[in-house]
Protein backbone atom coordinates (compact mmCIF):
# COMPACT_ATOMS: atom_id res chain seq x y z
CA UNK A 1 82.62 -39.77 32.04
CA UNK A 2 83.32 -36.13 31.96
CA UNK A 3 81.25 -33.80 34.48
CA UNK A 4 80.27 -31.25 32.53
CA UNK A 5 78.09 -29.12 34.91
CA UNK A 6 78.73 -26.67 37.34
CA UNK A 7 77.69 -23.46 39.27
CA UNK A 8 79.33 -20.46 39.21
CA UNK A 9 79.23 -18.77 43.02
CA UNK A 10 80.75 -15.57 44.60
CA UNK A 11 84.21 -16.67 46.69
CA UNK A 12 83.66 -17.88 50.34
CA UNK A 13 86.67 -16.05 52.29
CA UNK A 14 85.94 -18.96 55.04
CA UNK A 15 86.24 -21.54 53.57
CA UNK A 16 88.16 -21.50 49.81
CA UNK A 17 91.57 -20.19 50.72
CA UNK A 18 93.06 -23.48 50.63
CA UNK A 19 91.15 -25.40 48.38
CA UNK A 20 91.00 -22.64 45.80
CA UNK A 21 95.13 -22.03 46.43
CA UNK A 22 95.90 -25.90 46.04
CA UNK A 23 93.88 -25.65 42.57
CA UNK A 24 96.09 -22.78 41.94
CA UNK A 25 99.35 -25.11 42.32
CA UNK A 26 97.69 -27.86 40.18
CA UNK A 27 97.28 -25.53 37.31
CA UNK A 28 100.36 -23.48 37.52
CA UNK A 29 102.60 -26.58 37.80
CA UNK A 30 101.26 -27.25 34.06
CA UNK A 31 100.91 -23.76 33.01
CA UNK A 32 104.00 -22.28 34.84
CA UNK A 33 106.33 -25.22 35.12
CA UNK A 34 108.85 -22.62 33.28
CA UNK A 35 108.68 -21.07 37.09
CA UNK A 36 110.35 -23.57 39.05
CA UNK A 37 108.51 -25.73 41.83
CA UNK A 38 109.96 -23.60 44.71
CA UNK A 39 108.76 -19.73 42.89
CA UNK A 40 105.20 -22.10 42.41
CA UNK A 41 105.01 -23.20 46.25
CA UNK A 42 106.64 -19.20 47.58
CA UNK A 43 103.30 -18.17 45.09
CA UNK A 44 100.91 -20.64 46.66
CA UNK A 45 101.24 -19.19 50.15
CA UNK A 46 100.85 -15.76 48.85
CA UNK A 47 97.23 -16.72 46.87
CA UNK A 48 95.92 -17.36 50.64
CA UNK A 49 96.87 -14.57 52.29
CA UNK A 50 97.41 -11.84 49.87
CA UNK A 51 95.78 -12.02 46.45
CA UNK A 52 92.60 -14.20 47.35
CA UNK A 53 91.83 -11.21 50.32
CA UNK A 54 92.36 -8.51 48.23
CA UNK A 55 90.00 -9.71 44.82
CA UNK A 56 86.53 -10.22 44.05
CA UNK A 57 86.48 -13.60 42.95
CA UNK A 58 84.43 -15.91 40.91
CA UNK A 59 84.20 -20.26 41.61
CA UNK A 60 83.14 -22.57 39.06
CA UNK A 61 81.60 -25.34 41.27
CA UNK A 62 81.03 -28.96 40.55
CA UNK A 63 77.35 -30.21 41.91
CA UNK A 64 79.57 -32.45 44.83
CA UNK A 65 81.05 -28.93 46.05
CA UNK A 66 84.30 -29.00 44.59
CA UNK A 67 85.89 -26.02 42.77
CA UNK A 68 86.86 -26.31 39.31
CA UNK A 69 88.54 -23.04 38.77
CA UNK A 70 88.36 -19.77 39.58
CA UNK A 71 88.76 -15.78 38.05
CA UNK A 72 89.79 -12.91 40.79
CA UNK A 73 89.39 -9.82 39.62
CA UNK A 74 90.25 -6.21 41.02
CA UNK A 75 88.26 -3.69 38.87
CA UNK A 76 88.24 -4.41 35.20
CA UNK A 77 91.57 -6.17 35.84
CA UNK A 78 92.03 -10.03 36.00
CA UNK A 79 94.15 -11.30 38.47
CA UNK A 80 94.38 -14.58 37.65
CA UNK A 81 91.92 -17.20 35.93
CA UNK A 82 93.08 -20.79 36.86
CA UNK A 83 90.95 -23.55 35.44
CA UNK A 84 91.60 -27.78 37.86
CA UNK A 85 93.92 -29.43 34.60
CA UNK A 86 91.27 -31.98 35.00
CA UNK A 87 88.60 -29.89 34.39
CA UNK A 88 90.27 -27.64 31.49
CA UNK A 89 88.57 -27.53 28.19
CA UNK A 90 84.95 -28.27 28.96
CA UNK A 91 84.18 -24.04 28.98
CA UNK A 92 84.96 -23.44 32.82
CA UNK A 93 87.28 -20.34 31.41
CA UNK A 94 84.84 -19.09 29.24
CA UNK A 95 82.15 -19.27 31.37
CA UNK A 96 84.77 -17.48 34.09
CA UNK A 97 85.73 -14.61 31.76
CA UNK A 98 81.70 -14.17 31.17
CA UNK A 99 81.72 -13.73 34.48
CA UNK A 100 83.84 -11.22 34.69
CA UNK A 101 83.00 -9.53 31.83
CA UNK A 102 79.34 -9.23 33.03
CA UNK A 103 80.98 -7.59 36.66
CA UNK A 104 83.35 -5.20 35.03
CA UNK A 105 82.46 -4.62 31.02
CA UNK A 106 85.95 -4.07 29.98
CA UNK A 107 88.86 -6.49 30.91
CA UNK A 108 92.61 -6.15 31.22
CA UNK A 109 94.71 -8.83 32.05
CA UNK A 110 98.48 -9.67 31.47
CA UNK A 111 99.69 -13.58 30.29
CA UNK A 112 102.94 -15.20 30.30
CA UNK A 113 104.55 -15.62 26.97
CA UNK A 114 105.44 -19.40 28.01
CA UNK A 115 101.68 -20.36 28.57
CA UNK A 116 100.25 -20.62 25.18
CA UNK A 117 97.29 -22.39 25.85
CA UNK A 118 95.72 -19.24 27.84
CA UNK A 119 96.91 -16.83 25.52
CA UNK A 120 95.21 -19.14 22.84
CA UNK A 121 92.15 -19.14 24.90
CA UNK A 122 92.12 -15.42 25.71
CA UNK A 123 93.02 -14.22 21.82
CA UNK A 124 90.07 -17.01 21.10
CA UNK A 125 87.67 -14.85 23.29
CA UNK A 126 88.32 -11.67 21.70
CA UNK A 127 91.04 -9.77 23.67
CA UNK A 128 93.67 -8.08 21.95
CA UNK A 129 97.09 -7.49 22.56
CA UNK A 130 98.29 -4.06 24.05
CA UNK A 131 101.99 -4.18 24.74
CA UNK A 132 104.63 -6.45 25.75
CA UNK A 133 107.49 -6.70 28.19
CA UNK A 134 110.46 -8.48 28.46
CA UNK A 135 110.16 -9.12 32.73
CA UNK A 136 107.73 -10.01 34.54
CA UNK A 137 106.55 -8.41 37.87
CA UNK A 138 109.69 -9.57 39.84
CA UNK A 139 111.89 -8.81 37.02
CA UNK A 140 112.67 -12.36 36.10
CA UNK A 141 113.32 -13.03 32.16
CA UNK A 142 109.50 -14.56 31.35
CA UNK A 143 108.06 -12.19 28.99
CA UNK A 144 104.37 -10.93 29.76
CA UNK A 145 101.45 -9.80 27.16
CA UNK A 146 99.02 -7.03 28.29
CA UNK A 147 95.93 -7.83 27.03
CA UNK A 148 92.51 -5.97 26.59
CA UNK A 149 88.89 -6.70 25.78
CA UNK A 150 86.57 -3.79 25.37
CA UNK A 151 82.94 -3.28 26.92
């Protein structure tokens, strides 16, 4: 059976690093395979002691404690939203991007072309496409989409 319930709660800097960063590699090994394993696991590291620090994030929670995804967010810009594979379409990104959207109003966020299922989900939500570029922030050949959803 499908859990369908779940909290959402402000990040614990304690005690999510790891848990939150392996949930990371879960997702991104589906959504980001086009990465490689070894730019995935370089990535992981960096979610624990760079991006997780430096974000106000969001954690859906299952009732046994568990995350099921997360959205980190620095201003009106998302840094990431990354859903447990097992967990994906049961509204844990929606209910993320609510989230957000009630912290910030407006939201910005950039997607890889390669992952069509978020940019599905994000178009699907009501955010719009901005621009486009050909590189993404380390200059490697995956093309990114700016995205923006208004207040």
């Amino acid at each position: 059976m499908l859990q369908t319930s779940y909290t959402i709660r402000a990040h614990d800097p304690a005690s999510d690093p790891t848990c939150l960063s392996a949930l990371w590699y879960a997702a991104s090994l589906q959504a980001h395979a086009f990465l490689g394993q070894d730019k995935l696991l370089e990535h992981k590291r960096l979610i624990e002691t760079r991006y997780l620090p430096m974000a106000e994030t969001w954690v859906a929670e299952a009732p046994d404690g568990g995350p099921l995804g997360f959205i980190s967010l620095l201003d009106g810009y998302v840094g990431g939203l990354f859903v447990a594979p097992a967990a994906q379409g049961r509204g844990i990104g929606r209910a993320l991007l609510d989230q957000a959207r009630a912290r910030c109003g407006a939201l910005d966020l950039e997607v890889y072309v390669e992952n069509p299922r978020a940019l599905r989900l994000y178009l699907a939500y009501g955010f719009r496409e901005i621009s486009r570029r050909a590189v993404d922030d380390e200059g490697l050949p995956h093309a990114n989409i700016h995205l923006r959803l208004g207040a």
